[in-house]
PDB file of N, CA and C in Angstrom:
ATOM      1  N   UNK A   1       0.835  -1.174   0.000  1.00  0.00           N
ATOM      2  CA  UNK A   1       0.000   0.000   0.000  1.00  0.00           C
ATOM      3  C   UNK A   1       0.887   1.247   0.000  1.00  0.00           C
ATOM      4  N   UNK A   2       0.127   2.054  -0.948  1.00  0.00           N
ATOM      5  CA  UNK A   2       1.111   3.668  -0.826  1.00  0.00           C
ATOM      6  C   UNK A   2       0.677   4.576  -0.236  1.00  0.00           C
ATOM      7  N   UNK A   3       0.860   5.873   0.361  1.00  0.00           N
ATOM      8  CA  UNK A   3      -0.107   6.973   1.028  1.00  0.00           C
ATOM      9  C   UNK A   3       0.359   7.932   0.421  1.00  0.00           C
ATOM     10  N   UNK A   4      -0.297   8.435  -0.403  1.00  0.00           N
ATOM     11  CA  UNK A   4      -0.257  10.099  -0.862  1.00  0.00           C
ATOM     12  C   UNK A   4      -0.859  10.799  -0.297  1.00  0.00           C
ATOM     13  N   UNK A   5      -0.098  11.988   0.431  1.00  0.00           N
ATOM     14  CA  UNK A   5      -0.058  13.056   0.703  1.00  0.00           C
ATOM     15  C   UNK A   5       0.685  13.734  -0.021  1.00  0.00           C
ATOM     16  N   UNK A   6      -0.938  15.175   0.215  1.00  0.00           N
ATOM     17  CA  UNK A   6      -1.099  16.274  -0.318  1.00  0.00           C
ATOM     18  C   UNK A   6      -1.481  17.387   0.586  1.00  0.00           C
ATOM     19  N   UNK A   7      -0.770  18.582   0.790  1.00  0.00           N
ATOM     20  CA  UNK A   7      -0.952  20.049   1.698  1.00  0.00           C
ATOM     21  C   UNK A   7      -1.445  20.587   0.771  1.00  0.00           C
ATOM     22  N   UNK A   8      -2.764  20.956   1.404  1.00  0.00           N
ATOM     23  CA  UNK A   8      -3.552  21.459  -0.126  1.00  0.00           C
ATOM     24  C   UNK A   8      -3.845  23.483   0.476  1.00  0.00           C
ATOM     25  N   UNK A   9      -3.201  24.121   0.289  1.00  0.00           N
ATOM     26  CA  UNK A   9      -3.224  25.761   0.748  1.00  0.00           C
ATOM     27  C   UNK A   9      -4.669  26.228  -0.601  1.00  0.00           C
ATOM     28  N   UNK A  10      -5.887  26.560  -0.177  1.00  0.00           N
ATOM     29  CA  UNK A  10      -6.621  26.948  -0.754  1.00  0.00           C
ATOM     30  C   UNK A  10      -6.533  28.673  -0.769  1.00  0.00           C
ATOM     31  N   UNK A  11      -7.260  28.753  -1.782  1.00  0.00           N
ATOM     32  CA  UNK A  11      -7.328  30.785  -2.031  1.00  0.00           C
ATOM     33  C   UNK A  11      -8.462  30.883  -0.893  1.00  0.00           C
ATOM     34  N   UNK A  12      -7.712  32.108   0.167  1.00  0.00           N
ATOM     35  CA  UNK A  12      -8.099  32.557   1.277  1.00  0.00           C
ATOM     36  C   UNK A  12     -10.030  33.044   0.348  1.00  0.00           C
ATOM     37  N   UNK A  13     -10.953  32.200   1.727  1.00  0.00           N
ATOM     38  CA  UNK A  13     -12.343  32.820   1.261  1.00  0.00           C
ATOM     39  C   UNK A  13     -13.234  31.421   0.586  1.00  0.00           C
ATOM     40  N   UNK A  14     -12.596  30.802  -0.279  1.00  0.00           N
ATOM     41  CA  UNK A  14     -12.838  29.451  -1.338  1.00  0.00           C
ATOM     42  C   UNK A  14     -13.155  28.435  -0.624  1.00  0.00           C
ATOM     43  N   UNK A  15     -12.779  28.083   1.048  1.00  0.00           N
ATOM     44  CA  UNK A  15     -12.734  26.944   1.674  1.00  0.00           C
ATOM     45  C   UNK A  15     -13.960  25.976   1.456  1.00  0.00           C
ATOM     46  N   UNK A  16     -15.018  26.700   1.640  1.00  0.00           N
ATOM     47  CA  UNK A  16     -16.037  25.958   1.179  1.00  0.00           C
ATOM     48  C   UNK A  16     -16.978  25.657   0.088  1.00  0.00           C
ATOM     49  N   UNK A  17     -16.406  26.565  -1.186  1.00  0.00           N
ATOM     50  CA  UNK A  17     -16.818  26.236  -2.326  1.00  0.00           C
ATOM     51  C   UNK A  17     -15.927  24.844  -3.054  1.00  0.00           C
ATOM     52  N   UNK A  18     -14.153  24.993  -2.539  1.00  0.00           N
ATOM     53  CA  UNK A  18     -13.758  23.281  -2.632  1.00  0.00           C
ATOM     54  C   UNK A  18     -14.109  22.340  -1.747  1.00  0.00           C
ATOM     55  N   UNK A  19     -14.560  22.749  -0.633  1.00  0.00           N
ATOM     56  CA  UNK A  19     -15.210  21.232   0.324  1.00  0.00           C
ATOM     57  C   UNK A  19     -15.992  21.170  -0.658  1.00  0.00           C
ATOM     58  N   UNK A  20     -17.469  21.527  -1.559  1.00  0.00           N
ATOM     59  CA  UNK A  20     -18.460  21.057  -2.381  1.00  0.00           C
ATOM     60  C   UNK A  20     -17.833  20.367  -3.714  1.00  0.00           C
ATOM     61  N   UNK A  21     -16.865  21.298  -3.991  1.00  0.00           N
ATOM     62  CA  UNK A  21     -16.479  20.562  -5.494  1.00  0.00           C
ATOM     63  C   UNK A  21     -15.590  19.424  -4.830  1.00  0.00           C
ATOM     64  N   UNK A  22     -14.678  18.899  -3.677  1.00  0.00           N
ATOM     65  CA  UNK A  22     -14.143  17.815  -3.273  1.00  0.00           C
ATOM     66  C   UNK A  22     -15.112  16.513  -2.928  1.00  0.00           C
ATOM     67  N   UNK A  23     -16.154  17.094  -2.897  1.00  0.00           N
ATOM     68  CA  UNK A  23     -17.098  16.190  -2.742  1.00  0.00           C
ATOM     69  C   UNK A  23     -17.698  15.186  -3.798  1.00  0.00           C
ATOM     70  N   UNK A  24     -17.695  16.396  -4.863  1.00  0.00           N
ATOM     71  CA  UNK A  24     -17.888  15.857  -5.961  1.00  0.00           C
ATOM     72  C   UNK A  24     -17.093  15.155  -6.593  1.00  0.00           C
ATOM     73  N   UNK A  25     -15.480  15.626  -6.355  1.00  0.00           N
ATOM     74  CA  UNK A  25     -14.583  15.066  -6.864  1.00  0.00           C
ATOM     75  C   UNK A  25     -14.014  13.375  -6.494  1.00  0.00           C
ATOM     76  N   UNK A  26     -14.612  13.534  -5.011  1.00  0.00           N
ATOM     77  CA  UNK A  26     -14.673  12.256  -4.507  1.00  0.00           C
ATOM     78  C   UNK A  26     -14.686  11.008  -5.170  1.00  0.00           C
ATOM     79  N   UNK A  27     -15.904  11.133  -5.792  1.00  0.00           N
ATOM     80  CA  UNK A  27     -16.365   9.741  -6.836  1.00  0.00           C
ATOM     81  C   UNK A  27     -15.762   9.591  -7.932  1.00  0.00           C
ATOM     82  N   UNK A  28     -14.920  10.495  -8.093  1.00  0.00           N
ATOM     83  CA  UNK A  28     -13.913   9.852  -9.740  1.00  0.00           C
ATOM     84  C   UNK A  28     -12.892   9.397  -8.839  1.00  0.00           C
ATOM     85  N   UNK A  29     -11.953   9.534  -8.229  1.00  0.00           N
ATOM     86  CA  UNK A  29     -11.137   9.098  -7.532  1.00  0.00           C
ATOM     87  C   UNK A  29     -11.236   7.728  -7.160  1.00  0.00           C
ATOM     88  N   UNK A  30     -12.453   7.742  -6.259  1.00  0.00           N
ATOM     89  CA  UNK A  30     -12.645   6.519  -5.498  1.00  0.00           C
ATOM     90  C   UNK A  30     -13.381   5.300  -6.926  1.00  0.00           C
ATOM     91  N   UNK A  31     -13.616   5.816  -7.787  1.00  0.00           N
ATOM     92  CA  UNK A  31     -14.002   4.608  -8.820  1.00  0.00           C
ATOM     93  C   UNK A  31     -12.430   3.861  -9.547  1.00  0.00           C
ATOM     94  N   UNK A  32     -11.514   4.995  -9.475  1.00  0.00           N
ATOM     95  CA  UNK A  32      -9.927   4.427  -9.781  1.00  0.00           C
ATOM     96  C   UNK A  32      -9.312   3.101  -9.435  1.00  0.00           C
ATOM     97  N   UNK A  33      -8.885   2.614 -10.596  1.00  0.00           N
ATOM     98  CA  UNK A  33      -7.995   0.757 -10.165  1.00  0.00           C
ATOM     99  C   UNK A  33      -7.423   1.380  -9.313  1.00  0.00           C
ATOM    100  N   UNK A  34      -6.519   0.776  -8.281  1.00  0.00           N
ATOM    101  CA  UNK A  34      -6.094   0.467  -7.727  1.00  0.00           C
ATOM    102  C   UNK A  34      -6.319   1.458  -5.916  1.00  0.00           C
ATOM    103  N   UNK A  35      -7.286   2.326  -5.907  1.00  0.00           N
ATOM    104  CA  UNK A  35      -7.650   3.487  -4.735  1.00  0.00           C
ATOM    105  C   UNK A  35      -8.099   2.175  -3.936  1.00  0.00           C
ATOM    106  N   UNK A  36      -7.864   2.552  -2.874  1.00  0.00           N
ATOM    107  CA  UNK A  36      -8.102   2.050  -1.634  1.00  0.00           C
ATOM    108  C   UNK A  36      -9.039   3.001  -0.826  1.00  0.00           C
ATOM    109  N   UNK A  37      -8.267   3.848  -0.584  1.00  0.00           N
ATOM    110  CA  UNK A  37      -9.297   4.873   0.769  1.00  0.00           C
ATOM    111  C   UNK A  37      -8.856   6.575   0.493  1.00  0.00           C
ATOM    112  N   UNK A  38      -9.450   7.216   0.955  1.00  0.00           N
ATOM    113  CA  UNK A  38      -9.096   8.880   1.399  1.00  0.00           C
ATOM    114  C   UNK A  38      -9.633   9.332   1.970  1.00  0.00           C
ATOM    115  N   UNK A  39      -8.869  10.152   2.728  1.00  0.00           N
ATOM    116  CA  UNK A  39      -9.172  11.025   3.763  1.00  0.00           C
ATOM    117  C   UNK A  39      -9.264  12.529   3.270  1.00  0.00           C
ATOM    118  N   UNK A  40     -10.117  13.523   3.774  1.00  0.00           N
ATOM    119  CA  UNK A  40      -9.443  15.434   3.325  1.00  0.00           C
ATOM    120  C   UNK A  40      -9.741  15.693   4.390  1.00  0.00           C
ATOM    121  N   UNK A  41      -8.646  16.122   5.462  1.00  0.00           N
ATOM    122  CA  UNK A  41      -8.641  16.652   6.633  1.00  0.00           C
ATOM    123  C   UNK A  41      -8.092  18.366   7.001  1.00  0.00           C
ATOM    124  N   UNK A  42      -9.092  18.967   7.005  1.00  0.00           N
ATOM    125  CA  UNK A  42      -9.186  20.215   7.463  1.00  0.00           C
ATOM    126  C   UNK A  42      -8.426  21.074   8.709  1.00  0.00           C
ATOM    127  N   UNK A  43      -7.112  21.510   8.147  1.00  0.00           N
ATOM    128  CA  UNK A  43      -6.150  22.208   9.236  1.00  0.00           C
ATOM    129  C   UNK A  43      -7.070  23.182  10.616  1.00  0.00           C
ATOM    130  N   UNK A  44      -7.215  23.023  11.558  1.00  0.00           N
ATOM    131  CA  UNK A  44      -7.504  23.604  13.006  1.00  0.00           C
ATOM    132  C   UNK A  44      -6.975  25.188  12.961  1.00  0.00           C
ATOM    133  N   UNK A  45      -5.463  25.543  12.982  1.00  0.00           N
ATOM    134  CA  UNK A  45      -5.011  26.623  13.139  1.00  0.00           C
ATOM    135  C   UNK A  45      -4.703  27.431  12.067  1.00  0.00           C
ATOM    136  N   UNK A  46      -4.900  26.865  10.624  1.00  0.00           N
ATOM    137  CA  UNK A  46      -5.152  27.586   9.307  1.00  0.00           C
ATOM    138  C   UNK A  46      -6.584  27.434   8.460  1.00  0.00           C
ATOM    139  N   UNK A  47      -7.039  28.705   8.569  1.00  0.00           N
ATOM    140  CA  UNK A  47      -8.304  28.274   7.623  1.00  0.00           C
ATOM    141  C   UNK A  47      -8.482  27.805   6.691  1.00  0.00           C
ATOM    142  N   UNK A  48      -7.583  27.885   5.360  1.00  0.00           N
ATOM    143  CA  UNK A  48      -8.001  27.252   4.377  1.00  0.00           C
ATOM    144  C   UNK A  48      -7.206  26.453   3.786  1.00  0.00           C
ATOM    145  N   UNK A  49      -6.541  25.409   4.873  1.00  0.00           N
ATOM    146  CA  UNK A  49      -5.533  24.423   4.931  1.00  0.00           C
ATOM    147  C   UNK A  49      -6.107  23.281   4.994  1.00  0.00           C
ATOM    148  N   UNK A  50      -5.333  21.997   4.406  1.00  0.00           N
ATOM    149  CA  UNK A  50      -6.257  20.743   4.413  1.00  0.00           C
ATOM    150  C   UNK A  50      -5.101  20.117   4.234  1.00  0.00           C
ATOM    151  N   UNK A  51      -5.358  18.953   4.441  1.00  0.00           N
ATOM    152  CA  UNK A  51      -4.632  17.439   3.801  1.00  0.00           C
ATOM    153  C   UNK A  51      -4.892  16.812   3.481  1.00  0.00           C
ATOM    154  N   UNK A  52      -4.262  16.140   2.098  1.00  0.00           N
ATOM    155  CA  UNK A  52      -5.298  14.877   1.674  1.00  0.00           C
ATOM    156  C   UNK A  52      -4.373  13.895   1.621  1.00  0.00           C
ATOM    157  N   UNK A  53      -4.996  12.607   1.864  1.00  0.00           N
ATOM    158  CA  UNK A  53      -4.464  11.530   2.382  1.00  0.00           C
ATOM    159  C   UNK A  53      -5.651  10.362   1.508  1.00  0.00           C
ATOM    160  N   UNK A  54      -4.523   9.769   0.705  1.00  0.00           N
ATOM    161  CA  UNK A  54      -5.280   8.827  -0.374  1.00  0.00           C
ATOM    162  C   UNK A  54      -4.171   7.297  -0.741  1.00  0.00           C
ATOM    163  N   UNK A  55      -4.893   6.657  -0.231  1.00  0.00           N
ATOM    164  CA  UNK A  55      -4.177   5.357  -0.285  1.00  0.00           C
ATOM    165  C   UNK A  55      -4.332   4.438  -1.357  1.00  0.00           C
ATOM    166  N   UNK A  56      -3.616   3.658  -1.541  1.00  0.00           N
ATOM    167  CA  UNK A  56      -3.658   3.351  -3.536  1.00  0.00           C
ATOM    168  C   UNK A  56      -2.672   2.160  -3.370  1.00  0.00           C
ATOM    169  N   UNK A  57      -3.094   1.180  -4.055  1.00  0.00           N
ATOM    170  CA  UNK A  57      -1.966  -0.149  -4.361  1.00  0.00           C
ATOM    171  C   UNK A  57      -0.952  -0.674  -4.535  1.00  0.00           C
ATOM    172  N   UNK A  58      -0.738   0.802  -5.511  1.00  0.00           N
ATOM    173  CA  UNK A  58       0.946   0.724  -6.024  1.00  0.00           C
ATOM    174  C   UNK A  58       0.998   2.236  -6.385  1.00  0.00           C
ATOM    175  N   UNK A  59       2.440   2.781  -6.684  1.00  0.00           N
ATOM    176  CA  UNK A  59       2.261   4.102  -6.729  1.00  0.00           C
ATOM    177  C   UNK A  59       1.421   4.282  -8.509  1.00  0.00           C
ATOM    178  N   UNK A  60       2.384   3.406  -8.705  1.00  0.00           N
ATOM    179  CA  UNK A  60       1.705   3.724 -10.259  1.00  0.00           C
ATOM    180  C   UNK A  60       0.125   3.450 -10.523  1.00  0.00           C
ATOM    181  N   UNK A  61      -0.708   2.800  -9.822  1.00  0.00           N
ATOM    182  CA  UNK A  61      -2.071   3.321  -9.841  1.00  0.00           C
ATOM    183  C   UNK A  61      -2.311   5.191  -9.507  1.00  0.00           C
ATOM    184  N   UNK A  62      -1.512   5.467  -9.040  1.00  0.00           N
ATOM    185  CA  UNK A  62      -1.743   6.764  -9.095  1.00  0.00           C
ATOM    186  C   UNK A  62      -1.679   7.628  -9.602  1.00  0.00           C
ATOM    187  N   UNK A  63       0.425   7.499 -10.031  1.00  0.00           N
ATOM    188  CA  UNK A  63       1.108   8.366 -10.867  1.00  0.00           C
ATOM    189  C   UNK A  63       0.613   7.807 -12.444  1.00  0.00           C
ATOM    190  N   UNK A  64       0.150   6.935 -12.649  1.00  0.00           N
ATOM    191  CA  UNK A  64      -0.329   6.682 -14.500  1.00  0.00           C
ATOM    192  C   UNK A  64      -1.724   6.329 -14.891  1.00  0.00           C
ATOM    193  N   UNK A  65      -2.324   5.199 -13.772  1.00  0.00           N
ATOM    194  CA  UNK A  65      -3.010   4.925 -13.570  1.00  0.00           C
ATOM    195  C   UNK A  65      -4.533   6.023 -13.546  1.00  0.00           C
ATOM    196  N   UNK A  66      -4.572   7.000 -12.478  1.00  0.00           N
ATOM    197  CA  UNK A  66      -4.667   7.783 -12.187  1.00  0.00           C
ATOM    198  C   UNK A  66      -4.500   9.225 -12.700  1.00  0.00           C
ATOM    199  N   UNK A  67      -3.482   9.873 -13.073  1.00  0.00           N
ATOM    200  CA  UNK A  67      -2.787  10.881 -13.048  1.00  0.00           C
ATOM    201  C   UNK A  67      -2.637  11.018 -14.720  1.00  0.00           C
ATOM    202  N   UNK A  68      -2.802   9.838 -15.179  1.00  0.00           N
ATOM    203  CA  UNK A  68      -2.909   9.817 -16.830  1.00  0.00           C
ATOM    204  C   UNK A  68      -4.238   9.656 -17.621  1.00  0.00           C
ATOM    205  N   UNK A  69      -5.007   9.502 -16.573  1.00  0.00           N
ATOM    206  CA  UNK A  69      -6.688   9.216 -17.068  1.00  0.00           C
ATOM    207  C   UNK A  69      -7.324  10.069 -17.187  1.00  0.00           C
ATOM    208  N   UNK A  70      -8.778  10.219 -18.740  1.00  0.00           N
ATOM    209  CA  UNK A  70      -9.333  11.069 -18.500  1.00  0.00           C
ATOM    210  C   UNK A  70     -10.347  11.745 -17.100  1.00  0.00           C
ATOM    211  N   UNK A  71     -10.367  10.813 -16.296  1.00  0.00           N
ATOM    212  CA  UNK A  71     -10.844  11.264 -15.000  1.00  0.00           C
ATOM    213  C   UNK A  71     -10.277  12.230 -14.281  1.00  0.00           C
ATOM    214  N   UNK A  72      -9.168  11.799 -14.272  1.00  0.00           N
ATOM    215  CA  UNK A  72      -7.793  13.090 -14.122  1.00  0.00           C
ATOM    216  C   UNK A  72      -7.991  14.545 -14.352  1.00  0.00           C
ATOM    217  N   UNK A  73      -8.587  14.382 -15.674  1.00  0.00           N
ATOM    218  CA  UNK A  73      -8.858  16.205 -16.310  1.00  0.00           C
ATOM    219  C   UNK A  73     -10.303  16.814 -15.770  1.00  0.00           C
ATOM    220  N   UNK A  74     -11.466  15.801 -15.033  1.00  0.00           N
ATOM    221  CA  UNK A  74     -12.251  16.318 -14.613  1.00  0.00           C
ATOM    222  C   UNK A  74     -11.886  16.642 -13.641  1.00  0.00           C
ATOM    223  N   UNK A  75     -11.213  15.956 -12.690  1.00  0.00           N
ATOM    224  CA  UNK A  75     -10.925  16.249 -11.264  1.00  0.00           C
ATOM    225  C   UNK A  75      -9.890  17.575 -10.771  1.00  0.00           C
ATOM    226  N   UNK A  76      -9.459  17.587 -12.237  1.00  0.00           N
ATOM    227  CA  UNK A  76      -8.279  19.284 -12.120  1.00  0.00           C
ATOM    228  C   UNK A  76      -9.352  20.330 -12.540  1.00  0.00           C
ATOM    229  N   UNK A  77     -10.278  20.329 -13.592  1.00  0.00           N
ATOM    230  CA  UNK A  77     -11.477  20.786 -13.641  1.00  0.00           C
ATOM    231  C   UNK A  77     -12.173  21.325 -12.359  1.00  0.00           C
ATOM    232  N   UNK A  78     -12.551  20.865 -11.678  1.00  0.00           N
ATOM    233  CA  UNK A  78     -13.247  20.529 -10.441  1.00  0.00           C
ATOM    234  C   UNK A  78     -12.586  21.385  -9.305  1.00  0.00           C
ATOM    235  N   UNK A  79     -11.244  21.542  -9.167  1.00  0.00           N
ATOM    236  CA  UNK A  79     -10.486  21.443  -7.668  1.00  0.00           C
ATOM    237  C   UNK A  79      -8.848  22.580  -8.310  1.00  0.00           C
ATOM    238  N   UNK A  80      -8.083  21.960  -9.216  1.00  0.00           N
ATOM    239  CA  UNK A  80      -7.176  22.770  -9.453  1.00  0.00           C
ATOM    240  C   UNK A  80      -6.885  24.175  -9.468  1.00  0.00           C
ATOM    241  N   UNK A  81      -7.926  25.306  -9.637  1.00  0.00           N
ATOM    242  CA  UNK A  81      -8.292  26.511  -9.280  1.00  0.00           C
ATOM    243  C   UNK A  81      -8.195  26.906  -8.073  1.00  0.00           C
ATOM    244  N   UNK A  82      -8.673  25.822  -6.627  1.00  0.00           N
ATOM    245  CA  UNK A  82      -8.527  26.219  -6.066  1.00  0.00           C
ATOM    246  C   UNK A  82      -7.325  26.803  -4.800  1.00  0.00           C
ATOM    247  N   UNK A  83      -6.171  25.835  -5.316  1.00  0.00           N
ATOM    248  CA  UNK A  83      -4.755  25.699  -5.204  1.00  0.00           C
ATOM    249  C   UNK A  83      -3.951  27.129  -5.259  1.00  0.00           C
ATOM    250  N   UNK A  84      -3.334  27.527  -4.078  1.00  0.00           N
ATOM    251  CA  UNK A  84      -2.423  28.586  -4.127  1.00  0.00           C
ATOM    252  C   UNK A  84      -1.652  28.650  -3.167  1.00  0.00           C
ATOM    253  N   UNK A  85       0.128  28.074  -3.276  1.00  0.00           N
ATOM    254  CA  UNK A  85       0.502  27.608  -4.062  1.00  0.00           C
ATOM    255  C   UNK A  85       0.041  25.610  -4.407  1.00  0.00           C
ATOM    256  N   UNK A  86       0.593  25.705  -5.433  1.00  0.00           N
ATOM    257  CA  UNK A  86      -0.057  24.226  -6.397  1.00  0.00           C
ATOM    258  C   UNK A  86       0.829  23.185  -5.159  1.00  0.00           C
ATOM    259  N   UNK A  87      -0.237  22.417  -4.642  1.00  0.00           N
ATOM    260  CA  UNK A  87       0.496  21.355  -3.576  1.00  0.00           C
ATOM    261  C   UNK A  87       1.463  20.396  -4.114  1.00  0.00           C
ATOM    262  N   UNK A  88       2.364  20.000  -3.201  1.00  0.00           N
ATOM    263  CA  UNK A  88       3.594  19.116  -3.315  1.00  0.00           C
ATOM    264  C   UNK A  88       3.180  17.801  -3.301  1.00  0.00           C
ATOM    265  N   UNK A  89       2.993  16.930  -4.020  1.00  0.00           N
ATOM    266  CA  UNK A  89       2.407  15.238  -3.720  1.00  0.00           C
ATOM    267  C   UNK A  89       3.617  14.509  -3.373  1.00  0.00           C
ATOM    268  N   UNK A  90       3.352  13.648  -2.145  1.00  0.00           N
ATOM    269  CA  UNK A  90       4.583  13.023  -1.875  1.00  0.00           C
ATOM    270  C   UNK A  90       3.790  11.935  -1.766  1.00  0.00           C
ATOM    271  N   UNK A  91       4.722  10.319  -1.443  1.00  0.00           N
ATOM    272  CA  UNK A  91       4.110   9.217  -1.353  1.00  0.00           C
ATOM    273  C   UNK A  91       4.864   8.247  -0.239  1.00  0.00           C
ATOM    274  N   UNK A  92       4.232   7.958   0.594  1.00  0.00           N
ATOM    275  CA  UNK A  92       4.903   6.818   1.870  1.00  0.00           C
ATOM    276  C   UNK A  92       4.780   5.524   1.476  1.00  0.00           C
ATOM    277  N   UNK A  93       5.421   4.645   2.099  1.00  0.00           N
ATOM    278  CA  UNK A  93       5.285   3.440   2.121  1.00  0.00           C
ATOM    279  C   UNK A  93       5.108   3.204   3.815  1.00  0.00           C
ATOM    280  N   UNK A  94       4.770   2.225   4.477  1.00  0.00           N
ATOM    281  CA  UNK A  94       4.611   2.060   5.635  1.00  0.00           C
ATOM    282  C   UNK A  94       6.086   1.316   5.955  1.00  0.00           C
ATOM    283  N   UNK A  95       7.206   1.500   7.469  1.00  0.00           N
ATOM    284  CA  UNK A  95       7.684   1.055   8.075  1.00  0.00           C
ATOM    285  C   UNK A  95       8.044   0.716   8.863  1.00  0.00           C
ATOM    286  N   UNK A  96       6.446   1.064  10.049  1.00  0.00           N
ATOM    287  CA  UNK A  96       6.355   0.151  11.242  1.00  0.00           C
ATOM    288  C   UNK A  96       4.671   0.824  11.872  1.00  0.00           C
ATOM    289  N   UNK A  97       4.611   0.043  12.217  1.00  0.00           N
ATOM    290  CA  UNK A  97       3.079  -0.231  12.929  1.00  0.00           C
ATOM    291  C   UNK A  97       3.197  -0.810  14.349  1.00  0.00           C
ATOM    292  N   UNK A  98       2.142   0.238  15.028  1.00  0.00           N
ATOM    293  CA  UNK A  98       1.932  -0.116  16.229  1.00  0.00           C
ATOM    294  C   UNK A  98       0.565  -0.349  16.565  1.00  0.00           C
ATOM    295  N   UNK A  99       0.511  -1.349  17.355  1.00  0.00           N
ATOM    296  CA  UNK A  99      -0.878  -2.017  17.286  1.00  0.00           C
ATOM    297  C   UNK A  99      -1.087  -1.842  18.926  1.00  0.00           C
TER     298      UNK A  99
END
């Protein structure tokens, strides 16, 4: 399993016109080979700060899979506007768990 994270800095004011379009955006994502789960978690001490946290099979369900599909262009459609500056995508692998 991979975890992409994303610091998503929205245009101050917008916060909740992308919670609606993330909502929407939801369902292309989550219909994607290889998606597992996501999270969009809403920063406490910055208003229009978030994180997204999207778990996926292999990276390349994401980076081609994903990221190369026309679903892809709706979902930048949808959400990419609201980006300032354009977030950094990074990707984890897990190397230890506590139970």
């Amino acid at each position: 399993m991979i975890l992409e994270v994303a610091i998503l800095n929205i245009k101050p004011g917008m916060s909740r016109q992308f919670e609606r379009s993330f909502h929407e955006a939801s369902a292309i994502i989550s219909s994607m080979k290889g998606y597992i789960d996501h999270q969009l978690q809403k920063c406490i001490e910055e208003e229009d700060k978030y994180v997204l946290l999207v778990k996926w099979e292999t990276i390349e369900d994401h980076e081609i899979g994903f990221r190369q599909s026309d679903e892809y262009q709706v979902w930048k459609q949808l959400l990419h506007h609201y980006y300032d500056p354009f977030p950094v995508v990074q990707h984890y692998r897990e190397v230890s768990r506590v139970v």
